[in-house]
PDB file of N, CA and C in Angstrom:
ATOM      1  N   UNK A   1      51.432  -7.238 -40.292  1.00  0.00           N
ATOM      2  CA  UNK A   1      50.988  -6.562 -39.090  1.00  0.00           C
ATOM      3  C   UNK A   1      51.844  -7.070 -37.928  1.00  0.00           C
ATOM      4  N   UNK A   2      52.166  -6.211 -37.137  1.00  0.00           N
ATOM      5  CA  UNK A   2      52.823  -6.546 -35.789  1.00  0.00           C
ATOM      6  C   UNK A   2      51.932  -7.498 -35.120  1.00  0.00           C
ATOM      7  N   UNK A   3      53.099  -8.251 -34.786  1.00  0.00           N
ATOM      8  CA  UNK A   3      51.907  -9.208 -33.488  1.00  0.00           C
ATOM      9  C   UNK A   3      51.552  -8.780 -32.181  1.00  0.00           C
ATOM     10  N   UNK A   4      52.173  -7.064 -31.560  1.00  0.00           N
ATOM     11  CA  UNK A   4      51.293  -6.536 -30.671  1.00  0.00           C
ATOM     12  C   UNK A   4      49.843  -5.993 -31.291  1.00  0.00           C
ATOM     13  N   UNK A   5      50.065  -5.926 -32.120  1.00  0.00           N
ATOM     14  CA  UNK A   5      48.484  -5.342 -33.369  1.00  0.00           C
ATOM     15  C   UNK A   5      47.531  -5.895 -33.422  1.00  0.00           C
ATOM     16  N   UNK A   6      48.089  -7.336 -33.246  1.00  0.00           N
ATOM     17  CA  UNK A   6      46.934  -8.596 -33.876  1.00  0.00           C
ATOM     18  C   UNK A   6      46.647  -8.479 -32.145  1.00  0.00           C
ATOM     19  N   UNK A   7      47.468  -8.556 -31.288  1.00  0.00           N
ATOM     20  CA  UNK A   7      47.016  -8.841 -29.929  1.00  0.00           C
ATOM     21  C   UNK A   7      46.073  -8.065 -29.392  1.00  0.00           C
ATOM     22  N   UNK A   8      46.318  -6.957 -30.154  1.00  0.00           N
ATOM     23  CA  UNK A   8      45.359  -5.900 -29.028  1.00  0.00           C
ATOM     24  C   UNK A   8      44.037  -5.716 -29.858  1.00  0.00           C
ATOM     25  N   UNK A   9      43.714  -5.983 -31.511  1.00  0.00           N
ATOM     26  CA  UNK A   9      42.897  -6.082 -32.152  1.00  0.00           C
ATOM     27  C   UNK A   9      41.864  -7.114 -31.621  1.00  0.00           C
ATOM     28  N   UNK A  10      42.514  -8.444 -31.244  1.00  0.00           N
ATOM     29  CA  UNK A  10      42.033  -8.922 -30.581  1.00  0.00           C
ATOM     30  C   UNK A  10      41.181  -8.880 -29.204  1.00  0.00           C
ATOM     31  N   UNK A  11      42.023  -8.552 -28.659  1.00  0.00           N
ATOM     32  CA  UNK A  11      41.991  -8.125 -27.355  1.00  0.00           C
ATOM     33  C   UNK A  11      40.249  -7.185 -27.401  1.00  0.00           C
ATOM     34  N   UNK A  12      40.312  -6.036 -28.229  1.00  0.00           N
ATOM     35  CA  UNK A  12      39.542  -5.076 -28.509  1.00  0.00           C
ATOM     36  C   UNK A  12      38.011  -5.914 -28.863  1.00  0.00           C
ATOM     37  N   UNK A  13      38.470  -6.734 -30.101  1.00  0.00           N
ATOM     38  CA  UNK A  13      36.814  -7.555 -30.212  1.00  0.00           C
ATOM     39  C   UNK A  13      36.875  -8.037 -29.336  1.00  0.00           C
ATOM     40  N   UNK A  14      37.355  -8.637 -28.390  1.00  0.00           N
ATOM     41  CA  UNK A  14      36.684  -9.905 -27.289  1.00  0.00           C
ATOM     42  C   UNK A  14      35.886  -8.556 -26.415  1.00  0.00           C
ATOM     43  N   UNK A  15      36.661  -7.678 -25.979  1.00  0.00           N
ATOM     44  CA  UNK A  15      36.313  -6.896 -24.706  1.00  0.00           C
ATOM     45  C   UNK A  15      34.804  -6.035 -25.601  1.00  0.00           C
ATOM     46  N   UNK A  16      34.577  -5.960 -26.879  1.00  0.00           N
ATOM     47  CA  UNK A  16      33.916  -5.370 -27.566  1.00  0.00           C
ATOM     48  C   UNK A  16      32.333  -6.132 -27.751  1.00  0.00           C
ATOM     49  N   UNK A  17      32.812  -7.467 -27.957  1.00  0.00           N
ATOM     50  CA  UNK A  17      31.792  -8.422 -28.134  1.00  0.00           C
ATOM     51  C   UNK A  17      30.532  -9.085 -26.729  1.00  0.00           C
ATOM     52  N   UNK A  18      31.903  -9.000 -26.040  1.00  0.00           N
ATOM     53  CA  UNK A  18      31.735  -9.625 -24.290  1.00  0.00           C
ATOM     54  C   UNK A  18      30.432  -8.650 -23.830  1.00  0.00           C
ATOM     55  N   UNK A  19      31.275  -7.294 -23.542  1.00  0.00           N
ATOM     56  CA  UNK A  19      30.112  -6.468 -23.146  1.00  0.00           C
ATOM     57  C   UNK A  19      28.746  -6.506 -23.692  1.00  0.00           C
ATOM     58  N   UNK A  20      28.756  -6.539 -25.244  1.00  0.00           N
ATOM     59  CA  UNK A  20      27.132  -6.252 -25.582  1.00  0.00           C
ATOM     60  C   UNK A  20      26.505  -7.577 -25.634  1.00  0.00           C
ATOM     61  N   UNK A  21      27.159  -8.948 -25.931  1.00  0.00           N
ATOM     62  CA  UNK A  21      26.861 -10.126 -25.704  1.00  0.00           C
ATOM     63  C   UNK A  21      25.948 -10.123 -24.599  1.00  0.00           C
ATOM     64  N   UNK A  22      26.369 -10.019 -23.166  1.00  0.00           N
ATOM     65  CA  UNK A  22      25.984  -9.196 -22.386  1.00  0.00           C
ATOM     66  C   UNK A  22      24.658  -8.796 -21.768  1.00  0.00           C
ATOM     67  N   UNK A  23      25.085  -7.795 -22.437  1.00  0.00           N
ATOM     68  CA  UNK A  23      23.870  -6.748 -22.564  1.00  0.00           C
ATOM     69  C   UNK A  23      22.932  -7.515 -23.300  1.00  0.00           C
ATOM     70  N   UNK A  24      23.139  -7.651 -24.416  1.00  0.00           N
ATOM     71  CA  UNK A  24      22.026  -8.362 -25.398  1.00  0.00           C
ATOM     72  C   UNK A  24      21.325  -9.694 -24.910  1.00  0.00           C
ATOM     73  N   UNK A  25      21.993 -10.457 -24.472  1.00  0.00           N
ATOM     74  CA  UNK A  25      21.193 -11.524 -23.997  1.00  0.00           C
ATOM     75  C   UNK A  25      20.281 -11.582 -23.044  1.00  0.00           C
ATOM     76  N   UNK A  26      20.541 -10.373 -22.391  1.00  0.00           N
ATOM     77  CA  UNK A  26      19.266  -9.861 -21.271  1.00  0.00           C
ATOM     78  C   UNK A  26      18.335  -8.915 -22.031  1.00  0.00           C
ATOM     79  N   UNK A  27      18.393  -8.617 -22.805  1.00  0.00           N
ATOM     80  CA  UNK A  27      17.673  -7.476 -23.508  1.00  0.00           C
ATOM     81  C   UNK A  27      17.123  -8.431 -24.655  1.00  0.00           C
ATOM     82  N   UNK A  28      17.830  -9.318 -25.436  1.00  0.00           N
ATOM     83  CA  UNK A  28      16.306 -10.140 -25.546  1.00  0.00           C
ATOM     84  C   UNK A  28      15.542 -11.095 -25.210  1.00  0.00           C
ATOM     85  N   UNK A  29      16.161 -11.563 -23.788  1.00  0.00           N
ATOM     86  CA  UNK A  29      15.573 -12.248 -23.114  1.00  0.00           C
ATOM     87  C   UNK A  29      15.464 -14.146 -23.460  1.00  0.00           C
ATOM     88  N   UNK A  30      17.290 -13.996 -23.626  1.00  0.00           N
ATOM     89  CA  UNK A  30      18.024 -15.225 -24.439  1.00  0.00           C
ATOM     90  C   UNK A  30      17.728 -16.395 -23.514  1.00  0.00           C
ATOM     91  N   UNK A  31      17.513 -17.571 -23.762  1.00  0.00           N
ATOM     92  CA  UNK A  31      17.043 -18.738 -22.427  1.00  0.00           C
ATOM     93  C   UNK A  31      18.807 -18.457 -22.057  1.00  0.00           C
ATOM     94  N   UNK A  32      18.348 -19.399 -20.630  1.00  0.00           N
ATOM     95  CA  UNK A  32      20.430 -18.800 -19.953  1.00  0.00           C
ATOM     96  C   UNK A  32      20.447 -20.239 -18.774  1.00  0.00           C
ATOM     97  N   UNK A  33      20.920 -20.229 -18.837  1.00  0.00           N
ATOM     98  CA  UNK A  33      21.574 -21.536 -17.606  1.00  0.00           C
ATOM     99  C   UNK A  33      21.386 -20.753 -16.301  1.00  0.00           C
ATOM    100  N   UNK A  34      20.306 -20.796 -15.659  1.00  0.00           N
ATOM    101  CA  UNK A  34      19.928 -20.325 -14.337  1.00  0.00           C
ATOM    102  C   UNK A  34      19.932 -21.159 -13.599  1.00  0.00           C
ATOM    103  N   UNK A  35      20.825 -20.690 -11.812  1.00  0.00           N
ATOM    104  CA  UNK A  35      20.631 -21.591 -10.821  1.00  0.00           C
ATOM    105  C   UNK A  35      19.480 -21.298  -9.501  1.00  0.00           C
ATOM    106  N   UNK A  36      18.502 -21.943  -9.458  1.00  0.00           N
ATOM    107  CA  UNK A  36      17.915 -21.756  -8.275  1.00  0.00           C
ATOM    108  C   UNK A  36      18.253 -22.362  -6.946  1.00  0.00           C
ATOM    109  N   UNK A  37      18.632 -21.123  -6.677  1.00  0.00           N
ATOM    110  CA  UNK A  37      19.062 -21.470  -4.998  1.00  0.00           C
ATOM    111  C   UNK A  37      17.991 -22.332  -4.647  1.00  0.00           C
ATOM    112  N   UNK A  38      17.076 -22.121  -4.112  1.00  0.00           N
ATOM    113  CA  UNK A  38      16.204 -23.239  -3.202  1.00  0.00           C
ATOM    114  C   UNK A  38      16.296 -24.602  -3.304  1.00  0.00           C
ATOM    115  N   UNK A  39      15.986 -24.642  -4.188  1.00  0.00           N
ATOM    116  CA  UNK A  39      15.968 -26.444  -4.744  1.00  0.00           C
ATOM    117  C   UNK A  39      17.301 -26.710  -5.227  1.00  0.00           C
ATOM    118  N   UNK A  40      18.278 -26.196  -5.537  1.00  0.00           N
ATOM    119  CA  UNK A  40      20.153 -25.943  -5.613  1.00  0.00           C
ATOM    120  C   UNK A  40      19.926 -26.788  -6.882  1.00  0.00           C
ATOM    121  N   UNK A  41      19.748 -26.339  -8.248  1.00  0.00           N
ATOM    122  CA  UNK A  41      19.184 -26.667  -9.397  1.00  0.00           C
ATOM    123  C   UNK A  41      19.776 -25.765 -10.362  1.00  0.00           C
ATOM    124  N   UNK A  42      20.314 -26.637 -11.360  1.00  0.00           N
ATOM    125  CA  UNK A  42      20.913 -25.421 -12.548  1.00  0.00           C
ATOM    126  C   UNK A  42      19.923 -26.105 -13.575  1.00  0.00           C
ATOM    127  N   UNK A  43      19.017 -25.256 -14.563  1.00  0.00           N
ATOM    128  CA  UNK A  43      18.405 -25.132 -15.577  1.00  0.00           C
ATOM    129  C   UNK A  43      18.345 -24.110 -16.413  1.00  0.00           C
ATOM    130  N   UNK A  44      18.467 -24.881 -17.982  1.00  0.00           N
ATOM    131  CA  UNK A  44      18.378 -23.928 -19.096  1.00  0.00           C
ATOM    132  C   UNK A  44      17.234 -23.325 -19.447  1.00  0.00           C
ATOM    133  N   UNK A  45      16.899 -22.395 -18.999  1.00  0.00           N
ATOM    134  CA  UNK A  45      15.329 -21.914 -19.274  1.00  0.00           C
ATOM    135  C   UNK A  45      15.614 -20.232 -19.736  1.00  0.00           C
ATOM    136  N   UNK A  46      13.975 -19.825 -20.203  1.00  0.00           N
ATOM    137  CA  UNK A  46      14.130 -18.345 -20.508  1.00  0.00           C
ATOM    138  C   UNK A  46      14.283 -17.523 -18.906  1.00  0.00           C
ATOM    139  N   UNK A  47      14.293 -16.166 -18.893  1.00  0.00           N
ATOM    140  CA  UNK A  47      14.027 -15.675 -17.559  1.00  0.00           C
ATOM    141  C   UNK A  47      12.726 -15.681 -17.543  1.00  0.00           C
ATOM    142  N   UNK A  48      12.406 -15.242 -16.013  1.00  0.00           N
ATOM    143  CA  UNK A  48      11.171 -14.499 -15.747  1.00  0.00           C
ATOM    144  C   UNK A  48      10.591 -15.982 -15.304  1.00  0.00           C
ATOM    145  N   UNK A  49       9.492 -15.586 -14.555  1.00  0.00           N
ATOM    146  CA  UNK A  49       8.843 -16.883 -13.689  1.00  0.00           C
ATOM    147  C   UNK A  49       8.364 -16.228 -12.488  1.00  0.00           C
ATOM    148  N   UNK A  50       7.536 -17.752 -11.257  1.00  0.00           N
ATOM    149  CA  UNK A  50       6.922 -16.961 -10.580  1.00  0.00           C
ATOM    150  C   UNK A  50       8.591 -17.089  -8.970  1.00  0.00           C
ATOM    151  N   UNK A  51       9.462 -17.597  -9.222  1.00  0.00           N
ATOM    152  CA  UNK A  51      10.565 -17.914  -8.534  1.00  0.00           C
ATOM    153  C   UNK A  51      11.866 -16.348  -8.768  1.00  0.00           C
ATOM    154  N   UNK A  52      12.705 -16.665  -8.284  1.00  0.00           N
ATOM    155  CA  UNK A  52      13.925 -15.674  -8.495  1.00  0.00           C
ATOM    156  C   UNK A  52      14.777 -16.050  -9.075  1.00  0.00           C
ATOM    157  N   UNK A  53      15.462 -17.170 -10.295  1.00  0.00           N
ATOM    158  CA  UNK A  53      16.424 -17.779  -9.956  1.00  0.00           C
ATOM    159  C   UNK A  53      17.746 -16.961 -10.423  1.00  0.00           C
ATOM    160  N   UNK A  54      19.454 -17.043 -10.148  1.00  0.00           N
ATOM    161  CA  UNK A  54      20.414 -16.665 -10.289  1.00  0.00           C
ATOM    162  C   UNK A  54      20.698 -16.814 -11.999  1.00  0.00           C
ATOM    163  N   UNK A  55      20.196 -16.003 -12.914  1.00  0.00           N
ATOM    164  CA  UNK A  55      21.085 -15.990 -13.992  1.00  0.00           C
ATOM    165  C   UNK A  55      22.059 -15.650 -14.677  1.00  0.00           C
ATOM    166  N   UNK A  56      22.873 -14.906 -13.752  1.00  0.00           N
ATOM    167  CA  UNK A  56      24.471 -14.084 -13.743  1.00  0.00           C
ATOM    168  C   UNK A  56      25.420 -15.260 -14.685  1.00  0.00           C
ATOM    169  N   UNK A  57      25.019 -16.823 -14.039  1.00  0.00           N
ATOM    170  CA  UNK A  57      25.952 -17.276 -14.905  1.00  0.00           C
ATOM    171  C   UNK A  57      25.723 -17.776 -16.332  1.00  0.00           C
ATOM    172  N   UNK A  58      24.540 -17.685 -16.794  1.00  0.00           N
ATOM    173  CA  UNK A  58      24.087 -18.033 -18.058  1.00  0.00           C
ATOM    174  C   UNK A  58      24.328 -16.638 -18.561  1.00  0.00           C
ATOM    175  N   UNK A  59      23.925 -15.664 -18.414  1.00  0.00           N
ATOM    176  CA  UNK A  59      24.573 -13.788 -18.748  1.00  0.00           C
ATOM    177  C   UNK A  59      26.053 -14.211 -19.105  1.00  0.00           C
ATOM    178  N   UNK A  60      26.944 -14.699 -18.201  1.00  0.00           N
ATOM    179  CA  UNK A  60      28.116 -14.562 -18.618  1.00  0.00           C
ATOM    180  C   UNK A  60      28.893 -15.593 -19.261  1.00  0.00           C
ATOM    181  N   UNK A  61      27.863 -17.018 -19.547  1.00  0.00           N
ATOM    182  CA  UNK A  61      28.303 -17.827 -20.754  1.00  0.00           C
ATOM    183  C   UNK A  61      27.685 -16.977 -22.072  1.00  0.00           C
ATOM    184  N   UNK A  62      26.693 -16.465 -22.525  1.00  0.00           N
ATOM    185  CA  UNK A  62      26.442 -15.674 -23.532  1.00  0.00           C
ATOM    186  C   UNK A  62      27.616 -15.086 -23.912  1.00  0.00           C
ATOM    187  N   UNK A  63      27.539 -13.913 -22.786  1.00  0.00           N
ATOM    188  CA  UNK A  63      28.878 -12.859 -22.892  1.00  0.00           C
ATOM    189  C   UNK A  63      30.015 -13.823 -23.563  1.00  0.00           C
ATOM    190  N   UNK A  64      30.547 -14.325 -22.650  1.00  0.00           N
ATOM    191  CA  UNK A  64      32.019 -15.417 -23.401  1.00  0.00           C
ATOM    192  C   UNK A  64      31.812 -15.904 -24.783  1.00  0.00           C
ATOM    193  N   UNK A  65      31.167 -16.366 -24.706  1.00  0.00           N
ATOM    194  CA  UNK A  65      30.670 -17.347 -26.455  1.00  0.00           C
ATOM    195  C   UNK A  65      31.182 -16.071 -27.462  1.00  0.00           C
ATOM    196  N   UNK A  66      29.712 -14.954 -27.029  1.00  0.00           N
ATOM    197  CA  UNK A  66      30.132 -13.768 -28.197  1.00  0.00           C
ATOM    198  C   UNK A  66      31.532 -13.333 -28.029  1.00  0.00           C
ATOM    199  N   UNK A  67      32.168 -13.041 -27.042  1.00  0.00           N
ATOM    200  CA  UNK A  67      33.587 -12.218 -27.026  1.00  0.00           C
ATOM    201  C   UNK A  67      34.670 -13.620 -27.879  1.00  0.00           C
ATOM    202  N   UNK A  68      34.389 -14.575 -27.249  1.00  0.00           N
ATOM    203  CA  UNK A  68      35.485 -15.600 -28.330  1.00  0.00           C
ATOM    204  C   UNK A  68      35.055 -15.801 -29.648  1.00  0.00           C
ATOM    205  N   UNK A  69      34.279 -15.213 -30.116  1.00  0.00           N
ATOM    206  CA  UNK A  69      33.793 -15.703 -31.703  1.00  0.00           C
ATOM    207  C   UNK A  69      34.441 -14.557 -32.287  1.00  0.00           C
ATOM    208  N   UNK A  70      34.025 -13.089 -31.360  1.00  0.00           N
ATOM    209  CA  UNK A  70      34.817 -11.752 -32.106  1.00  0.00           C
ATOM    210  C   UNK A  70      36.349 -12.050 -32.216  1.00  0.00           C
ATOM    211  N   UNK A  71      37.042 -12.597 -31.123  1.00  0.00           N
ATOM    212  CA  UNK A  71      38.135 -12.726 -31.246  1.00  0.00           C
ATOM    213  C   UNK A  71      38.565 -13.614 -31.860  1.00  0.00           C
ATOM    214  N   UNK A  72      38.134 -14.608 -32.498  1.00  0.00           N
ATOM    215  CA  UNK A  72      38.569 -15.382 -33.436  1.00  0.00           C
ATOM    216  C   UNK A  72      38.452 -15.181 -35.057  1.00  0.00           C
ATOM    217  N   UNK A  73      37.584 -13.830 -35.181  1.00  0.00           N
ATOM    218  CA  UNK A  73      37.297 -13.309 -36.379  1.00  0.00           C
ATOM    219  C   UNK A  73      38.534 -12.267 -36.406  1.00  0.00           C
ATOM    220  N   UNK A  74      38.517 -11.540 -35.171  1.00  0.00           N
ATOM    221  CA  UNK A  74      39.782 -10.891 -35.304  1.00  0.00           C
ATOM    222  C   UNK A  74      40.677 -10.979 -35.395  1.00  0.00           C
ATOM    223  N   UNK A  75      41.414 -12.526 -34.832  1.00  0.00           N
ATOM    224  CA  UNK A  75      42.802 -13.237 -35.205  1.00  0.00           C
ATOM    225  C   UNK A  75      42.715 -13.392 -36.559  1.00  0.00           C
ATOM    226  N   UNK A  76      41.520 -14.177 -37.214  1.00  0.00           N
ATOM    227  CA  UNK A  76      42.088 -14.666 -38.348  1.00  0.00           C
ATOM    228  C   UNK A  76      41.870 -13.111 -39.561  1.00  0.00           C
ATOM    229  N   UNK A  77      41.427 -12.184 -39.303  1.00  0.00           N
ATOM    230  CA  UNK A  77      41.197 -10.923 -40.091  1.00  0.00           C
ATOM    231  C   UNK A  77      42.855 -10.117 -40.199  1.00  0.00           C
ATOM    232  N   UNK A  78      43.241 -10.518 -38.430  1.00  0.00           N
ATOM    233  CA  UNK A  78      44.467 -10.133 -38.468  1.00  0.00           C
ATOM    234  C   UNK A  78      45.531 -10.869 -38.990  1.00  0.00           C
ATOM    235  N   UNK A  79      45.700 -12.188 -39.056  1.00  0.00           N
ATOM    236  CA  UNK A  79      46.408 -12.864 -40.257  1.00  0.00           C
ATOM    237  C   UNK A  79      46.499 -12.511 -41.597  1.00  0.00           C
ATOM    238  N   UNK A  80      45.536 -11.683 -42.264  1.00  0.00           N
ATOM    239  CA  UNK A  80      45.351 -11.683 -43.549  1.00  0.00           C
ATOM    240  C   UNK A  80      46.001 -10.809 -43.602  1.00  0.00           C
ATOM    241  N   UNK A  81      45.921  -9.794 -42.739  1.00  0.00           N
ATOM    242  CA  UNK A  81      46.478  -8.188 -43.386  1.00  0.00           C
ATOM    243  C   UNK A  81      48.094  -8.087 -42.672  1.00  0.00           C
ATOM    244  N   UNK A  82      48.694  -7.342 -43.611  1.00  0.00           N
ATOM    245  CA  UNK A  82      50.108  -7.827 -43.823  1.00  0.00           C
ATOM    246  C   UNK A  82      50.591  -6.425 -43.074  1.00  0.00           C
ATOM    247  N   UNK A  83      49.903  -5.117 -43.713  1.00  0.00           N
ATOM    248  CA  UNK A  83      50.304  -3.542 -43.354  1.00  0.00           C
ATOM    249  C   UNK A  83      49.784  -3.851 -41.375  1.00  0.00           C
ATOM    250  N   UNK A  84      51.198  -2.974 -40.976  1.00  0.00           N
ATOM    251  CA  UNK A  84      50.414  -2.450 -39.825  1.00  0.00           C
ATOM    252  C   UNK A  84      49.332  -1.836 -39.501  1.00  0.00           C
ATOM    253  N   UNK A  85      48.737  -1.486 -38.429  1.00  0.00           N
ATOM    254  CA  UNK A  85      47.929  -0.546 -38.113  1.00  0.00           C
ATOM    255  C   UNK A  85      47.680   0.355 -37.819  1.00  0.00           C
ATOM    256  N   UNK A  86      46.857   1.529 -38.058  1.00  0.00           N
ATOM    257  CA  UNK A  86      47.426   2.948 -38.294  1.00  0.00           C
ATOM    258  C   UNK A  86      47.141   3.595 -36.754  1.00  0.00           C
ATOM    259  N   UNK A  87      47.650   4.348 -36.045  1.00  0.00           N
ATOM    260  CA  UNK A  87      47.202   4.674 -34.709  1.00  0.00           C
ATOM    261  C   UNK A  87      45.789   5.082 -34.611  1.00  0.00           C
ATOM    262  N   UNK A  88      45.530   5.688 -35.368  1.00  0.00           N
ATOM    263  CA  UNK A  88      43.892   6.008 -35.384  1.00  0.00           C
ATOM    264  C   UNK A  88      42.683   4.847 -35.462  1.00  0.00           C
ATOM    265  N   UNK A  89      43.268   3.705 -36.297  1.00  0.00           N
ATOM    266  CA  UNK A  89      42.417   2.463 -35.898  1.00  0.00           C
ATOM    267  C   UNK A  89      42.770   1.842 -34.664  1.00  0.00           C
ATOM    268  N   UNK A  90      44.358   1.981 -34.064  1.00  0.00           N
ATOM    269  CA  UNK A  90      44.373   1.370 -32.510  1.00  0.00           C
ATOM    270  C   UNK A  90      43.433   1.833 -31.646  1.00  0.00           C
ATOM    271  N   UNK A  91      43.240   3.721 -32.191  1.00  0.00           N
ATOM    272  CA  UNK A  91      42.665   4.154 -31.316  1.00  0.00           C
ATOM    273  C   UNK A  91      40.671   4.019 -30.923  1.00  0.00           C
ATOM    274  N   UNK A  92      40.659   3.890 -32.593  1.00  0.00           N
ATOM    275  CA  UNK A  92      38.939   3.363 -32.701  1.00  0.00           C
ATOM    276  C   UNK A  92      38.829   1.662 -32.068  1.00  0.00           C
ATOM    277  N   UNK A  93      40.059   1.080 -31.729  1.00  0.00           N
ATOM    278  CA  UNK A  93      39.381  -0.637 -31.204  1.00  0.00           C
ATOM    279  C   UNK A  93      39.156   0.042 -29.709  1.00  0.00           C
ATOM    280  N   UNK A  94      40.046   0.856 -29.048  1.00  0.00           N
ATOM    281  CA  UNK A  94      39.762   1.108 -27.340  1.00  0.00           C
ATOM    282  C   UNK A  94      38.687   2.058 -27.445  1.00  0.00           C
ATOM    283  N   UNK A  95      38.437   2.705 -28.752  1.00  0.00           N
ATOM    284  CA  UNK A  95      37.061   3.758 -28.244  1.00  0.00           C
ATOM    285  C   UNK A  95      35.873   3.107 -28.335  1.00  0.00           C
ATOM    286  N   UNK A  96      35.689   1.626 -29.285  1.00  0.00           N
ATOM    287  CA  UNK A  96      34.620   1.072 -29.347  1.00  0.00           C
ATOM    288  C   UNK A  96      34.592  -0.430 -28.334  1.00  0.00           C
ATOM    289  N   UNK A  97      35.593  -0.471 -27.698  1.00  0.00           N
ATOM    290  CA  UNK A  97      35.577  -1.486 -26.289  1.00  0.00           C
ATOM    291  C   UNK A  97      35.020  -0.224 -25.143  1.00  0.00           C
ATOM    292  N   UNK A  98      35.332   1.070 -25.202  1.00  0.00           N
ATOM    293  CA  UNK A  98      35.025   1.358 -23.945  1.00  0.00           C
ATOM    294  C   UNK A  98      33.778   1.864 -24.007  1.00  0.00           C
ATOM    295  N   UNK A  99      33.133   2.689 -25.472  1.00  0.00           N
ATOM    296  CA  UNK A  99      31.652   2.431 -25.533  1.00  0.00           C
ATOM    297  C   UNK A  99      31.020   1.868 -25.200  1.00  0.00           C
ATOM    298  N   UNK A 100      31.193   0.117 -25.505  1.00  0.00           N
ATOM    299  CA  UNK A 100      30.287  -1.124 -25.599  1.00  0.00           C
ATOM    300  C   UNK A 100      30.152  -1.346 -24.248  1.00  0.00           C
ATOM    301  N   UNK A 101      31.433  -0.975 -23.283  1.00  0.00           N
ATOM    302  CA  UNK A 101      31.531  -1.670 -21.789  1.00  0.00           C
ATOM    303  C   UNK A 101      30.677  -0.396 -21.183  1.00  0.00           C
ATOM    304  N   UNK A 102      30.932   0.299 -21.476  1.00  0.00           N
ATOM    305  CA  UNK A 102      29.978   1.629 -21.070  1.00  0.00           C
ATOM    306  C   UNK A 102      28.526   1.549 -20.994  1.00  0.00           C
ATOM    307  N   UNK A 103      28.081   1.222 -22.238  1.00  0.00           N
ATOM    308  CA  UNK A 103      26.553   0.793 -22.770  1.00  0.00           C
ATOM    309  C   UNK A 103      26.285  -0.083 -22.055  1.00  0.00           C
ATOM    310  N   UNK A 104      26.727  -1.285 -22.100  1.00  0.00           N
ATOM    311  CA  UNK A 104      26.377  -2.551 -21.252  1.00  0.00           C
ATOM    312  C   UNK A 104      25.960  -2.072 -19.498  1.00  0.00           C
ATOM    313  N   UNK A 105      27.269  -1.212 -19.182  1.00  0.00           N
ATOM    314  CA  UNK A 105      27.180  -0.872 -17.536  1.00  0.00           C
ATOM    315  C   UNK A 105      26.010   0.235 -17.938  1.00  0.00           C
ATOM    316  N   UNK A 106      25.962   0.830 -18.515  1.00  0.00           N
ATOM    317  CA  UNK A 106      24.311   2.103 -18.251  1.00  0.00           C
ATOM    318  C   UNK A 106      23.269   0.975 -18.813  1.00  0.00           C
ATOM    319  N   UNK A 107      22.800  -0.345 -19.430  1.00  0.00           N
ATOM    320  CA  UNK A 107      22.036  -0.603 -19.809  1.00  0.00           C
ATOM    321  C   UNK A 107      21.577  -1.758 -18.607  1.00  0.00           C
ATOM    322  N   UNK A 108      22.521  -2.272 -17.597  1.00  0.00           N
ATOM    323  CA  UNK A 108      22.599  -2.484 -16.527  1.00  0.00           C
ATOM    324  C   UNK A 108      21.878  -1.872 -15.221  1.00  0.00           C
ATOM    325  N   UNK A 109      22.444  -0.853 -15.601  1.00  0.00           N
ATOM    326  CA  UNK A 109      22.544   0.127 -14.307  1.00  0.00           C
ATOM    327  C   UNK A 109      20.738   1.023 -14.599  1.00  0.00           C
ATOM    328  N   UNK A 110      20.646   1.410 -16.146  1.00  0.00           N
ATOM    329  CA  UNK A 110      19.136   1.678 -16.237  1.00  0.00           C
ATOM    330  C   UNK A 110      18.529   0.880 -15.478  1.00  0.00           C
ATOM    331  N   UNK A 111      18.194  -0.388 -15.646  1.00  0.00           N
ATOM    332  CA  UNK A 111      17.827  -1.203 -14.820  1.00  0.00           C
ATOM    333  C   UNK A 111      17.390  -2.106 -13.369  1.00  0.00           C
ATOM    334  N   UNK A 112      18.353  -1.296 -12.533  1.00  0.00           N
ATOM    335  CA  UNK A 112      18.256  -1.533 -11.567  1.00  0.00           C
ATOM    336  C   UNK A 112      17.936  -0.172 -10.494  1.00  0.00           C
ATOM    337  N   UNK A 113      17.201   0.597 -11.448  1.00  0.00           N
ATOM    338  CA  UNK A 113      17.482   2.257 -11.172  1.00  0.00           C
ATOM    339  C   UNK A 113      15.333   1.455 -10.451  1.00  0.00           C
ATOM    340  N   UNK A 114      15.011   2.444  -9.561  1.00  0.00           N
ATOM    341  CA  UNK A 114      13.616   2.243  -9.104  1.00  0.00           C
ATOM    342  C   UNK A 114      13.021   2.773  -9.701  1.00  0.00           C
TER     343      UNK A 114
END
């Protein structure tokens, strides 16, 4: 396989994984590294409480974790295979990164709808 192949295969699970990682960790309501402003306090807890606190950045350690695990399945998947890749699978890694980023932003965006 070309090593632009393996790159963008890559490329494709991380951006694939990231998004629903994401998504998913708010949807099942994954404990997350939340900071509360008031008391200027970072804790690993579930959401929800009788407080507000900032969990954007525990959302986006989830997100990361999952997108580097896809991409490390995808490097080493892409090591194995020797044939290039056929344009129609280049074209299914960007149709299922822009799904997932899609889903994530409407599963988001449901959300914040009144």
């Amino acid at each position: 396989m070309p090593r632009w192949h393996r790159a963008y295969l890559v490329a494709c699970a991380f951006v694939t994984a990231y998004a629903l990682g994401y998504a998913a960790a708010d949807y099942l309501r994954l404990p997350r590294l939340t900071y509360h402003q008031h008391a200027r306090l970072l804790r690993w807890e579930a959401p929800g409480g009788a407080s507000i606190p900032s969990g954007y950045l525990g959302l986006w350690l989830w997100a990361l974790a999952a997108g580097l695990a896809a991409a490390a399945l995808a490097w080493a998947a892409g090591r194995l295979r020797r044939a290039p890749l056929s344009p129609r699978a280049l074209a299914l890694g960007a149709a299922w990164s822009l799904t997932a980023a899609a889903l994530a932003g409407a599963y988001h965006a449901w959300h914040n709808w009144p």
